[in-house]
Each structure stands twice: as C-alpha cells, then as structure tokens.
Protein backbone atom coordinates (compact mmCIF):
# COMPACT_ATOMS: atom_id res chain seq x y z
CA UNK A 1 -95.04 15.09 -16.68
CA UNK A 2 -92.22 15.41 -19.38
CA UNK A 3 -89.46 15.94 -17.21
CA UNK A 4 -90.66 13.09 -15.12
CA UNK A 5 -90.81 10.85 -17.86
CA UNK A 6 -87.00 11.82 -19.54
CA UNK A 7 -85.89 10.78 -15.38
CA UNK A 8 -87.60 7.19 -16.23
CA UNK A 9 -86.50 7.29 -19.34
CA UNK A 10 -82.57 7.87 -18.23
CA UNK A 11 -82.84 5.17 -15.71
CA UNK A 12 -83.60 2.96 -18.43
CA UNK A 13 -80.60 3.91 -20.52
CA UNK A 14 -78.32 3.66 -17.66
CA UNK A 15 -79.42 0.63 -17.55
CA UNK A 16 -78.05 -0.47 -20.66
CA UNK A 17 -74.70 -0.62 -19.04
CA UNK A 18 -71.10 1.13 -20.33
CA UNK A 19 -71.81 1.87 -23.68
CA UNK A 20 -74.17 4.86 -23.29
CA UNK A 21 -71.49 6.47 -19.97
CA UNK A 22 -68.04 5.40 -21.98
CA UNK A 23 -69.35 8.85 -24.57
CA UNK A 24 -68.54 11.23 -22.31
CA UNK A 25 -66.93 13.01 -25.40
CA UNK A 26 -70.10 13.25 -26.99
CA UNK A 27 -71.54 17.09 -27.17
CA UNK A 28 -74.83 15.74 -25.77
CA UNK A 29 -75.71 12.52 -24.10
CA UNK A 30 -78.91 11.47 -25.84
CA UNK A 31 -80.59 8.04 -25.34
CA UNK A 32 -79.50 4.81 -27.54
CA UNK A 33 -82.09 2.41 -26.79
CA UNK A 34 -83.78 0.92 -29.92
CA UNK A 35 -86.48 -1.83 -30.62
CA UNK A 36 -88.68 -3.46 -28.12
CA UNK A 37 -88.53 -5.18 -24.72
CA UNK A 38 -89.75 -8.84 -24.07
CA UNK A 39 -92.96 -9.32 -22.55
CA UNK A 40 -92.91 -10.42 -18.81
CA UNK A 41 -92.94 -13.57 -19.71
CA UNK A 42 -89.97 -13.55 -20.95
CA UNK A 43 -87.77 -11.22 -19.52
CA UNK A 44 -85.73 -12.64 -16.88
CA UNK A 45 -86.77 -12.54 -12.91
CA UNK A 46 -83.18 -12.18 -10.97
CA UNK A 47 -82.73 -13.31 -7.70
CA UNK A 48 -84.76 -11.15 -4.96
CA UNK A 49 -83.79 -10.26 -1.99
CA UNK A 50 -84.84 -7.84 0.70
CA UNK A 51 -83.30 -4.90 -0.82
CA UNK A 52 -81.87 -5.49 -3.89
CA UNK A 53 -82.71 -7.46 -7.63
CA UNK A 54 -79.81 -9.63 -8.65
CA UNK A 55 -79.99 -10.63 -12.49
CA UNK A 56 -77.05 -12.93 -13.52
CA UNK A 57 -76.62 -13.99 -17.43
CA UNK A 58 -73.65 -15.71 -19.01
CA UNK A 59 -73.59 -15.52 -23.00
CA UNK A 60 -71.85 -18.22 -25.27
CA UNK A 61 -71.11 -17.37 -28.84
CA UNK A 62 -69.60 -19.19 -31.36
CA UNK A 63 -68.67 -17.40 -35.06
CA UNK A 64 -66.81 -16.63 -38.02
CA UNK A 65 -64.87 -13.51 -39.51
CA UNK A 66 -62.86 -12.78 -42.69
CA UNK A 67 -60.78 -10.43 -40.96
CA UNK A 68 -59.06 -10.69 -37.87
CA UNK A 69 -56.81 -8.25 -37.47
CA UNK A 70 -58.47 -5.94 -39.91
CA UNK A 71 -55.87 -5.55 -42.44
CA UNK A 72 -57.28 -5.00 -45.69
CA UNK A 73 -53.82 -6.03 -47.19
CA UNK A 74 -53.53 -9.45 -46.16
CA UNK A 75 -56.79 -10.52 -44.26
CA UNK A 76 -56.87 -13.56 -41.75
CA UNK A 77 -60.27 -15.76 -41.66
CA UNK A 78 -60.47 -17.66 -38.43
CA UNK A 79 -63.73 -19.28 -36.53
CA UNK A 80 -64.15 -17.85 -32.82
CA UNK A 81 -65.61 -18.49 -29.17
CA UNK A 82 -66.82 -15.32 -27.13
CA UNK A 83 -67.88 -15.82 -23.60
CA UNK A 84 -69.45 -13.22 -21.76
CA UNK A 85 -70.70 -13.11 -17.90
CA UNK A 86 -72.63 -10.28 -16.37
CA UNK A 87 -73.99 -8.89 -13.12
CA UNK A 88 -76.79 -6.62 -13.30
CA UNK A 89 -77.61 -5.41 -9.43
CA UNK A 90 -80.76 -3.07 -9.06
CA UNK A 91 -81.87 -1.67 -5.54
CA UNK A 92 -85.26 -2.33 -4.62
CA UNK A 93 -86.41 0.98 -2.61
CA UNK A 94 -89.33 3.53 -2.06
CA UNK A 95 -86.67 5.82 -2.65
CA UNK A 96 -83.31 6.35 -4.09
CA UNK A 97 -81.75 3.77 -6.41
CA UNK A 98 -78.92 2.20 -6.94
CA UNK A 99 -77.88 0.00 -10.29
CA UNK A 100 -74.06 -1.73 -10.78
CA UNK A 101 -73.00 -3.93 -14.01
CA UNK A 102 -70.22 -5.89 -13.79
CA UNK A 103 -69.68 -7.36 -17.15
CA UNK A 104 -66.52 -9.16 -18.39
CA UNK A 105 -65.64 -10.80 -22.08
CA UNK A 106 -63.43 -13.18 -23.64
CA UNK A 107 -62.83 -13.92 -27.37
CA UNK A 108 -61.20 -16.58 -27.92
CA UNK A 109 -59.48 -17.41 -31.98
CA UNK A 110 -59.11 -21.05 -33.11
CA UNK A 111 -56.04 -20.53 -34.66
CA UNK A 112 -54.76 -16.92 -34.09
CA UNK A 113 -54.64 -16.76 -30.22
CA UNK A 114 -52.37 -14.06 -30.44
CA UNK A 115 -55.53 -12.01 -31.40
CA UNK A 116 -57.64 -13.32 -28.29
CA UNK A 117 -59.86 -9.93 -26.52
CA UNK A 118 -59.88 -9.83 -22.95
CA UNK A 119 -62.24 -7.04 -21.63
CA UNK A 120 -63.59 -5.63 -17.94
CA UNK A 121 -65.87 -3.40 -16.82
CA UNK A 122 -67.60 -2.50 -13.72
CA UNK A 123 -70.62 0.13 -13.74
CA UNK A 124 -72.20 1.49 -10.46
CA UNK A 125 -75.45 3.85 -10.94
CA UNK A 126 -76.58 6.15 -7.52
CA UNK A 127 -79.50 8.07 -7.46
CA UNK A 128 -80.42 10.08 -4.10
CA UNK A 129 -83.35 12.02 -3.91
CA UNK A 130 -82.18 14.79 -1.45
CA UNK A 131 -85.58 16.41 -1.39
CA UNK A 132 -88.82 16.93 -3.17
CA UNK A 133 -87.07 18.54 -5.89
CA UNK A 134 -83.53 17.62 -5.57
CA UNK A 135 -81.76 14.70 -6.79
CA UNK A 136 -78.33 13.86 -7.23
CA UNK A 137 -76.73 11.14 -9.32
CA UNK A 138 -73.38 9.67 -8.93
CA UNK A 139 -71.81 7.68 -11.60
CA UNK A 140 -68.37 5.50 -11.14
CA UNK A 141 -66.75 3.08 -14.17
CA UNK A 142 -63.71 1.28 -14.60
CA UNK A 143 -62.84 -0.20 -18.06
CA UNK A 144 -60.10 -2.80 -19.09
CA UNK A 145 -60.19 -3.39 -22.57
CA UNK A 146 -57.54 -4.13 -25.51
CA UNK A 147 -57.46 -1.35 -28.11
CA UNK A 148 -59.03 -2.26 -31.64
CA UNK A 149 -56.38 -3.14 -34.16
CA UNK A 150 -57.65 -0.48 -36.59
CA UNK A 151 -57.51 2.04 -34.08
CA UNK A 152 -54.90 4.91 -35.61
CA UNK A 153 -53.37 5.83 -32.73
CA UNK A 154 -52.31 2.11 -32.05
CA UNK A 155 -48.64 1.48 -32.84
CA UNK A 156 -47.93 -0.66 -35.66
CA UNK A 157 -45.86 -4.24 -35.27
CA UNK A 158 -47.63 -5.06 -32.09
CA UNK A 159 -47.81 -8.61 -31.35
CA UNK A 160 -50.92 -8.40 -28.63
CA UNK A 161 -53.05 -5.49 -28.85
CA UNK A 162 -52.48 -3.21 -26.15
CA UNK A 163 -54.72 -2.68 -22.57
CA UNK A 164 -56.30 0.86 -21.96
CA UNK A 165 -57.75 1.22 -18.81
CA UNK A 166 -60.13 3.87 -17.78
CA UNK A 167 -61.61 5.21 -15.29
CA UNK A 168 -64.63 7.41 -15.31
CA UNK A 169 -66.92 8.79 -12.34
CA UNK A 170 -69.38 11.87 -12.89
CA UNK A 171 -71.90 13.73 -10.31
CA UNK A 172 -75.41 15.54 -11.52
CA UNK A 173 -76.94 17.92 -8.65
CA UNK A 174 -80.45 18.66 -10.35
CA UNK A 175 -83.09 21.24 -8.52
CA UNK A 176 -87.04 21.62 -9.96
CA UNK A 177 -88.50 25.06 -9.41
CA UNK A 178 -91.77 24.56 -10.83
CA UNK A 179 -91.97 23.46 -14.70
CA UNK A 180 -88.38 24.67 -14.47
CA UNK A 181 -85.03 22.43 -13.86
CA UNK A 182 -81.12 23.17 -13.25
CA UNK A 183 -78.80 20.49 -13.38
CA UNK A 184 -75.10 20.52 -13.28
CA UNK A 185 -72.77 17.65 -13.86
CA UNK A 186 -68.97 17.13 -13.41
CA UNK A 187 -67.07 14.52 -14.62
CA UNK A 188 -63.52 13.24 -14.66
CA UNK A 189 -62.04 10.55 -17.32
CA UNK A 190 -58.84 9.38 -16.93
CA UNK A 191 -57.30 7.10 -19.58
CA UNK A 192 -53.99 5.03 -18.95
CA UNK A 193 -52.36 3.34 -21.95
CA UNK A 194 -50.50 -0.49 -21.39
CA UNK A 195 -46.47 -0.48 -22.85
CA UNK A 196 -47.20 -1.92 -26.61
CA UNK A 197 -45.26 -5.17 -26.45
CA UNK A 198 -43.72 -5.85 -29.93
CA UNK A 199 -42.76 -8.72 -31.71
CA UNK A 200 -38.88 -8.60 -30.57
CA UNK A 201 -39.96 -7.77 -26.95
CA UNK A 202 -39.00 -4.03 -26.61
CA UNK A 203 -41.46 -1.46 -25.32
CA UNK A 204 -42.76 1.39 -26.80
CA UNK A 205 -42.97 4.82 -24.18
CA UNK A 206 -46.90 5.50 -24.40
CA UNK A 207 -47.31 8.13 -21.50
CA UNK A 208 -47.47 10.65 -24.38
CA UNK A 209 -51.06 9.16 -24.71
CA UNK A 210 -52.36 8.86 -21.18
CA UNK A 211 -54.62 11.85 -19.91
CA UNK A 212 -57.34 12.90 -18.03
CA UNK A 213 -59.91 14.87 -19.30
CA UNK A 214 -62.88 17.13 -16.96
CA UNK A 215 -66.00 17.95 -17.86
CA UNK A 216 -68.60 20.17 -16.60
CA UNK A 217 -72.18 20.78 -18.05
CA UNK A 218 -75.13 23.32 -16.85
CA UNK A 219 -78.39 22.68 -17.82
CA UNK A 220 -81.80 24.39 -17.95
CA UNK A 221 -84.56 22.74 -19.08
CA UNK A 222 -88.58 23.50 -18.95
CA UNK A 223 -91.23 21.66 -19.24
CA UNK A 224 -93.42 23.51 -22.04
CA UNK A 225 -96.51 20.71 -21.23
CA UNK A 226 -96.44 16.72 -20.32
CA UNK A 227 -95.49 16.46 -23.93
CA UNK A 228 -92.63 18.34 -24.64
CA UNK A 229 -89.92 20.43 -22.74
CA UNK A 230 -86.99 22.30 -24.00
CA UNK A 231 -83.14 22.83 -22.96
CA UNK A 232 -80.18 24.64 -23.03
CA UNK A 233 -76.95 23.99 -22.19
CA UNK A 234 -73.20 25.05 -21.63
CA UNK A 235 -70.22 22.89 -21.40
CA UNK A 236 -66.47 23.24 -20.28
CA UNK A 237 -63.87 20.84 -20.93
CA UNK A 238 -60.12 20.43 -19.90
CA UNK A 239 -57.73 17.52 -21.51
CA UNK A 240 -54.22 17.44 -19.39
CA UNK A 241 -51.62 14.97 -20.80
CA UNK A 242 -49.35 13.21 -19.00
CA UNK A 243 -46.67 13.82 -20.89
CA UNK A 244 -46.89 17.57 -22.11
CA UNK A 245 -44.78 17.43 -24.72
CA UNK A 246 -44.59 14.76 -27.28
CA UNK A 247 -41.93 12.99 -29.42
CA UNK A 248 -42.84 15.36 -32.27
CA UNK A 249 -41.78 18.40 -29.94
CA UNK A 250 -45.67 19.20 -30.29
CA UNK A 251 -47.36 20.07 -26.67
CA UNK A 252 -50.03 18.25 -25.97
CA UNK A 253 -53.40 19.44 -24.30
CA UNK A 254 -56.46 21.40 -24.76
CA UNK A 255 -59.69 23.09 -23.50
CA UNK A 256 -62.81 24.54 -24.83
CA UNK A 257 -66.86 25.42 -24.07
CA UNK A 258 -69.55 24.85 -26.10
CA UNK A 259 -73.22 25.93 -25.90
CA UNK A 260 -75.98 23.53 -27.00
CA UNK A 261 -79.91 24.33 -27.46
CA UNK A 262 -82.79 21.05 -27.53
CA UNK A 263 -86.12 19.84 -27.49
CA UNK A 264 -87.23 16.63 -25.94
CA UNK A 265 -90.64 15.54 -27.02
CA UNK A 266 -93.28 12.79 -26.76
CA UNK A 267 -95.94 12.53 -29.29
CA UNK A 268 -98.70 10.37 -28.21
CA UNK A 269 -97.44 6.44 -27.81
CA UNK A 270 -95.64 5.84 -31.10
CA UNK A 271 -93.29 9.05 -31.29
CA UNK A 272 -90.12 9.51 -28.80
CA UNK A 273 -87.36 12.33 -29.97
CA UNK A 274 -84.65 14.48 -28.56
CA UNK A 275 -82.40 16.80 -30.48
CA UNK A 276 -79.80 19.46 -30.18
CA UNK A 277 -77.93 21.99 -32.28
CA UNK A 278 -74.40 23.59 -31.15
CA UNK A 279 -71.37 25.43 -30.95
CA UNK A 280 -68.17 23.98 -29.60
CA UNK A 281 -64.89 25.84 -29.63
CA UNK A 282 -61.42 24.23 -28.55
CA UNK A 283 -58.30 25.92 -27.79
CA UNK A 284 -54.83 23.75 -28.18
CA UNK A 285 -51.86 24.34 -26.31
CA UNK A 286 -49.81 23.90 -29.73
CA UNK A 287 -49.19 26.99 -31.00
CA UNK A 288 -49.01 25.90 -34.65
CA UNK A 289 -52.55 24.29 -34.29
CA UNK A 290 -55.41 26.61 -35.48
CA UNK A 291 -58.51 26.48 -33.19
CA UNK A 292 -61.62 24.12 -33.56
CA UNK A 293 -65.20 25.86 -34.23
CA UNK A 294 -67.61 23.33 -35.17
CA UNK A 295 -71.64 23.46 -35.38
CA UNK A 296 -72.69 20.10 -33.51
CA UNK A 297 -76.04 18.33 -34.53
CA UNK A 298 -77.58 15.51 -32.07
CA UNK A 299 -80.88 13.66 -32.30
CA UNK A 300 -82.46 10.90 -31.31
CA UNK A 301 -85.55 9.61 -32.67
CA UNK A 302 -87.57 6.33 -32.57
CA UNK A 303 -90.96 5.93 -33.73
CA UNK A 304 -92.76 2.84 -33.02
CA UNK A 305 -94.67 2.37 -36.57
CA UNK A 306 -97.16 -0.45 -35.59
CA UNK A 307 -96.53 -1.85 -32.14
CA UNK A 308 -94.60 -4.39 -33.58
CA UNK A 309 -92.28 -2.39 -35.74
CA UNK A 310 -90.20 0.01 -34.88
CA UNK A 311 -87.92 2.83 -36.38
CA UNK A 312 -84.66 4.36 -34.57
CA UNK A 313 -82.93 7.42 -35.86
CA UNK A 314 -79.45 8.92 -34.37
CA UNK A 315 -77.13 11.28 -35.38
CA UNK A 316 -74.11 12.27 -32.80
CA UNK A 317 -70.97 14.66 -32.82
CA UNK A 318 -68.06 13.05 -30.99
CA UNK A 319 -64.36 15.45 -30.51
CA UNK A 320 -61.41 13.71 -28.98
CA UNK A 321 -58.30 15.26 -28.94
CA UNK A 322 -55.40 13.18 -30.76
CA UNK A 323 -52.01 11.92 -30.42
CA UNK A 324 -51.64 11.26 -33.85
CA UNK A 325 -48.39 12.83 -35.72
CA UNK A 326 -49.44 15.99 -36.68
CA UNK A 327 -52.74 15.75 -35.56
CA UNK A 328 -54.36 18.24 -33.17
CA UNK A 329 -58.22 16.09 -32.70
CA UNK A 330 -60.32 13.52 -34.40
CA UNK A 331 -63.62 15.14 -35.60
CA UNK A 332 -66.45 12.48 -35.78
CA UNK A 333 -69.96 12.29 -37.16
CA UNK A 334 -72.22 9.88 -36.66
CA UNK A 335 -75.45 8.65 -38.19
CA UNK A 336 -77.37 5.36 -37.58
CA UNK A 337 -80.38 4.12 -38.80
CA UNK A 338 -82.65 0.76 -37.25
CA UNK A 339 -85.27 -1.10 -38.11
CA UNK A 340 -87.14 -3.82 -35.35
CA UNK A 341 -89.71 -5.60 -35.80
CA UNK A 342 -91.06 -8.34 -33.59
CA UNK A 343 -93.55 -11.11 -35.96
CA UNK A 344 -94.18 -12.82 -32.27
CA UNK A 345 -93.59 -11.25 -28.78
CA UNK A 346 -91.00 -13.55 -28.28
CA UNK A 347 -88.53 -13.00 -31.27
CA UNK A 348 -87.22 -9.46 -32.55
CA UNK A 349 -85.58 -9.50 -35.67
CA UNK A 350 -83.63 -6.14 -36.55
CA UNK A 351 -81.38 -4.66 -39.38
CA UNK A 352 -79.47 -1.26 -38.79
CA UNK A 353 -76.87 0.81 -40.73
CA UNK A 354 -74.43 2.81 -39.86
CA UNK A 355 -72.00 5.37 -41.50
CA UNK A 356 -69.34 7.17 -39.34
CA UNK A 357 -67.09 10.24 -40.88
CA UNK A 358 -64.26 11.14 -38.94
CA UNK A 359 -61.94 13.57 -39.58
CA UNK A 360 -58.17 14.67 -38.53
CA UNK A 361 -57.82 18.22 -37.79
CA UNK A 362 -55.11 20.19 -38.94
CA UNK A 363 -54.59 17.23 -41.96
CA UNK A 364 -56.66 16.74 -45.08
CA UNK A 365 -56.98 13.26 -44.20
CA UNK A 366 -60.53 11.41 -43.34
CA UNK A 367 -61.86 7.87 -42.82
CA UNK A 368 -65.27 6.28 -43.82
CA UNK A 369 -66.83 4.09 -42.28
CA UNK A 370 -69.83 1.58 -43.11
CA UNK A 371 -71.79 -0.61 -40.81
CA UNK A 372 -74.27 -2.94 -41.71
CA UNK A 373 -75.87 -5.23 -38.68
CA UNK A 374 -79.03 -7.98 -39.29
CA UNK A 375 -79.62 -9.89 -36.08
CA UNK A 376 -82.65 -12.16 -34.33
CA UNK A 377 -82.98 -12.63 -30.61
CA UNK A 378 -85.36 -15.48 -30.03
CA UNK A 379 -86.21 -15.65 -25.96
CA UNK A 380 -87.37 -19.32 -25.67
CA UNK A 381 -88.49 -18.59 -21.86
CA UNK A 382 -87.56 -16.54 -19.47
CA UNK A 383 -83.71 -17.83 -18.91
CA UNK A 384 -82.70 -18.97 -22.26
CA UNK A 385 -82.57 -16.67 -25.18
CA UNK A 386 -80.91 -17.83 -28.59
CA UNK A 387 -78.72 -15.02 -30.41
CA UNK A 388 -77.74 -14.41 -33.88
CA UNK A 389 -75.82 -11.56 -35.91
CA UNK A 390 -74.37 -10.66 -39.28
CA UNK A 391 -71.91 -7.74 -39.32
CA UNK A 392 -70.27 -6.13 -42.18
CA UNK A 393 -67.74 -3.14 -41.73
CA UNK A 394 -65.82 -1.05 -44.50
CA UNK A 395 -63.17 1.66 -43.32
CA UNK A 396 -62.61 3.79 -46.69
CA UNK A 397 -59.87 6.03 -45.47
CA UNK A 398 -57.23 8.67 -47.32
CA UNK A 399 -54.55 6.01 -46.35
CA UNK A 400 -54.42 3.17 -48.08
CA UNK A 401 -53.03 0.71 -45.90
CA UNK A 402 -55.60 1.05 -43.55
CA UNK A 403 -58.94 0.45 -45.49
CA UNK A 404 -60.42 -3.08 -45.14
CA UNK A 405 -63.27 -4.80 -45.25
CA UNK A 406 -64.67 -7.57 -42.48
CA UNK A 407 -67.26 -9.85 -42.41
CA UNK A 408 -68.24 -11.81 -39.05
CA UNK A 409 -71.30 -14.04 -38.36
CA UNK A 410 -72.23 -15.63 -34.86
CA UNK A 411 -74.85 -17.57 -33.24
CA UNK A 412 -75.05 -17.73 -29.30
CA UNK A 413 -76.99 -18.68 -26.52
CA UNK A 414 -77.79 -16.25 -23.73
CA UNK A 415 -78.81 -17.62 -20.01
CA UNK A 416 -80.04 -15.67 -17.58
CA UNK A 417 -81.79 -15.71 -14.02
C-alpha cells in the first residue's frame, strides 16, 4: 500500500538524524535521502540487545580550506581536524519504535583556533501505534551549535562565533479510515542566542533575537492505488520574540497559514517522487511591514537510472522571519541536483549542485548562493569506511562585503559497530 510505504519510507528519513527535523520552517517536509545503501555486508551490525540496536561510529577527518572565516575580502587558508562521535539507538519491537541520535562534532584549525566549531545534538524518534489505525509520533531535539560566520544576522567583530541553542519537540496523531488518512502535527521551536563576545570583551544584548516559534499542520491524504496517493494540507504558524520590540523601535513577531496541495507517487522500482504547490500568507506585527503572499513549490524526486546510478531532484521553500535592520523575513529557494553512482557495491561515488536564492523582504537586497559537492565513500568492511569530499561555495550577494568564495577538501575515516 502507498501510504504504508511513505510510513517506511519516513522512518527511514528520520533516521538520517537532525538535518531533515532542524526544517521545521520548511512549507512541506519532503524526504532528503539520495543515492544508495551498502549491501549487508557492509553496513554496520550495532550492538544487540534484548530490546534495542545500538550502532556506535566515531569519524576522523583531516582537510583543507581557503576560507576560514568566509570573508571574501581577506580570506584565511588553514589545514583542519574534525572529529565526530555518534549514537544511533533503534528499538527492536513487534510494535512501536523508538530511534535517538546523539551526535556531537569538533573542528579543530591548525593555526586559527579562534575559529574552532563545537556542535551538539541529541535526537529521540517515538512511534506508538495506539490502534489498528492510529499512530502517534513524538519527536524531541536539542541543538548546540556555533552560528556560521556568514550568517547575516551574526554581529560583526566577534572574536568566537556565537552558540545558538535550540530546542525542538513536535507530536503527529494520524487516524486511517479506509484508503483515507488525517494527521495533525504540533510543534514548538524555541531558539536562544549566546551574548556575542567581542574582541575587547563587552557583550552585545541578543534577546532581540531569541524566540519561539509554533506550528501546527492538518493533513488529508488518500491513497488513489498502491502506487500513488494524494494530499492536502493547512498550516498555522506563530513566531513570539523575546524581546518585542527591537533596537530599531521595530516590533518584532509574526503569524500566518498557508494551504499546500501534493502527490506522492511510486512508479515501478526505479521512480520515487513527492511534490507540492502552495500558498503561504504572513502577517507582521510591524505596522510599516507590508504582508508576505508567496506561491511555495516543493518536490522531491529520485530516480534510480540503472541500479547502480542514481538521480536526486529537490526543490524547497524555506520563510524565517528576520532580525535584520529593516528586515521583516528571509525568503529562500532552494534547488539541488545529485548524481550517485556505485561502479562496485562497496564504493559510491557522487557529485551534486546546489543553488540557493534568498531574499530580504521589505529590502531590494538578495544573496546567491552556489554549491558544488564531489565525494567517494569506500566501505572496506562492515566497521571501517574511508571518506572523501570536495566542496566549493560562492555567496554572490547585493552587499559587497559579504560575497566570498571557499574551497575545502577532506579525507576521513569512519568506524563503526
């Protein structure tokens, strides 16, 4: 059954850990996994035990970029060391499931430890079959990351990057009645921004940027036959500010609704797509900030050419409200192309591009960016897997001083149990 299948399939992509649940903000949440898995063989074991599946991994990277800091104007080159452990914990039931990630990261600069990345996160997963055809999914994260230094909103002068920490849980109550299924979601994400440090010490007040933002979704979909099913789906969203009123004298805070409209569709083996079209309105509590109507456009396609190569497709609408001067929300659009291919079952070798347009409402202004990856992951056996990536990035934006250009290269080794 389709709808069966998209439940598999979302266990799958939960899987994949905090990058897929971190989008809250995006209009629909459509799946992100590209390329191929490992044959069993090669695909690690974990550690059994009665109940649960416990697969530990630590991942050791060593690399290069032309561009610390990402300042086009006077770029830093510097060699680095990343070190990331993980956690993955999967229940082992008839019934009901349960899933937590606990990943952390380090980068660590040669000669620029000033620009060292400290990151946690912790990801739990529940899913509770209440009956035959209810289910109900529980989602909790916590996130402790430094803030890119090419993130606008990031105060200049810094001397360490500053720490946002989030925290983000959601709940999905879905009922089947027949081919037909209701699901509604709610979710809270609350975002608390660290005191930017600067380089004589002093403090800069950032509770003009710390919010909370709720979200709540109703969806229909039906299952037209075992190979495709469509949806529908309305959406309400609240952002509250901590501080209502900025230094600008411009108040902060927003809500809006939206109403999306999908397929989600299997053809045969090689063919796996979802897309939506949309409507999103936003009211700001600014006065002098005109409304946001926007058409959003979300698909994801991937189309597995041979059965060793395969083709991924994604387009995404992203809205986040801003604290930028001036600034009422960041518009973004996303579009991302991928190409796997795997000449042995042991070694997938991938290239993907990726071009992100984001622009400032209630300014002219607009960034471009350009993402180009080429990577191989070579899994010698089941624990050790050898890494290897080339990334170029190009911000093109209406200011100046921010465009840059970075190149990075690293090689790594992955174990895992």
């Amino acid at each position: 059954m389709c709808i069966a299948y998209l439940r598999i399939t979302t266990t799958a992509i939960v899987m994949i850990g905090l990058a897929l649940s971190s989008a809250i903000s995006q209009e629909i949440d459509l799946p992100s996994q590209p390329g191929f898995d490992f044959p069993d063989e090669y695909r690690p074991d974990g550690i059994r035990t009665e109940n649960f599946i416990y697969k530990p991994s630590l991942e050791i990277s060593a690399g290069h970029t032309d561009d610390i800091r990402r300042d086009g104007d006077a770029p830093v080159k510097d060699l680095f060391t990343e070190i990331t452990p993980r956690l993955k914990i999967e229940s082992d039931w008839d019934r009901n499931e349960v899933f937590v990630d606990l990943r952390g990261s380090k980068i660590i600069y040669r000669d620029n430890s000033p620009e060292n990345e400290t990151s946690y996160d912790a990801f739990t997963a529940v899913t509770l079959d209440l009956s035959e055809d209810t289910t109900l999914d529980l989602e909790a994260q916590y996130v402790f990351e430094q803030e890119p230094r090419d993130d606008p909103e990031t105060p200049e002068g810094t001397d360490e990057r500053p720490f946002e920490q989030k925290i983000i849980g959601s709940a999905e109550l879905s009922h089947s009645f027949g081919k037909f299924e209701l699901a509604l979601k709610g979710t809270i994400d609350d975002r608390v921004k660290e005191k930017d440090p600067f380089d004589t010490g002093a403090a800069v007040d950032v509770d003009n940027r710390d919010y909370t933002r709720y979200d709540t979704r109703l969806r229909g979909t039906y299952e037209i036959s075992e190979k495709l099913a469509v949806f529908a789906e309305a959406a309400y969203n609240n952002w509250s500010f901590e501080q209502k009123v900025d230094d600008d004298n411009l108040r902060r805070g927003s809500h809006g609704y939206g109403a999306f409209a999908g397929f989600e569709a299997r053809l045969g083996k090689s063919v796996e797509a979802q897309a939506a079209i949309g409507y999103r309105h936003q009211n700001f509590e600014e006065a002098t900030f005109a409304d946001l109507n926007y058409v959003t456009m979300d698909a994801w396609i991937k189309w597995d050419i041979t059965g060793s190569t395969a083709l991924t497709l994604s387009t995404t609408t992203d809205f986040e409200e801003s604290t930028i001067s001036e600034t009422s929300a960041i518009l973004s659009r996303e579009v991302s192309l991928r190409l796997d291919h795997q000449p042995v079952e042991n070694v997938n070798v991938f290239g993907e591009a990726t071009y992100v347009f984001e622009d400032f409402m209630s300014t002219a202004d607009r960034d471009d960016t350009y993402i180009g990856r080429v990577g191989v992951d070579y899994a010698l056996n089941k624990e050790v897997m050898i890494k290897a990536l080339y990334e170029h990035e190009r911000l093109s934006s209406d200011f100046p001083e921010d465009n840059f250009t970075e190149n990075k290269f690293l090689v790594g080794l992955k174990l895992s149990k």
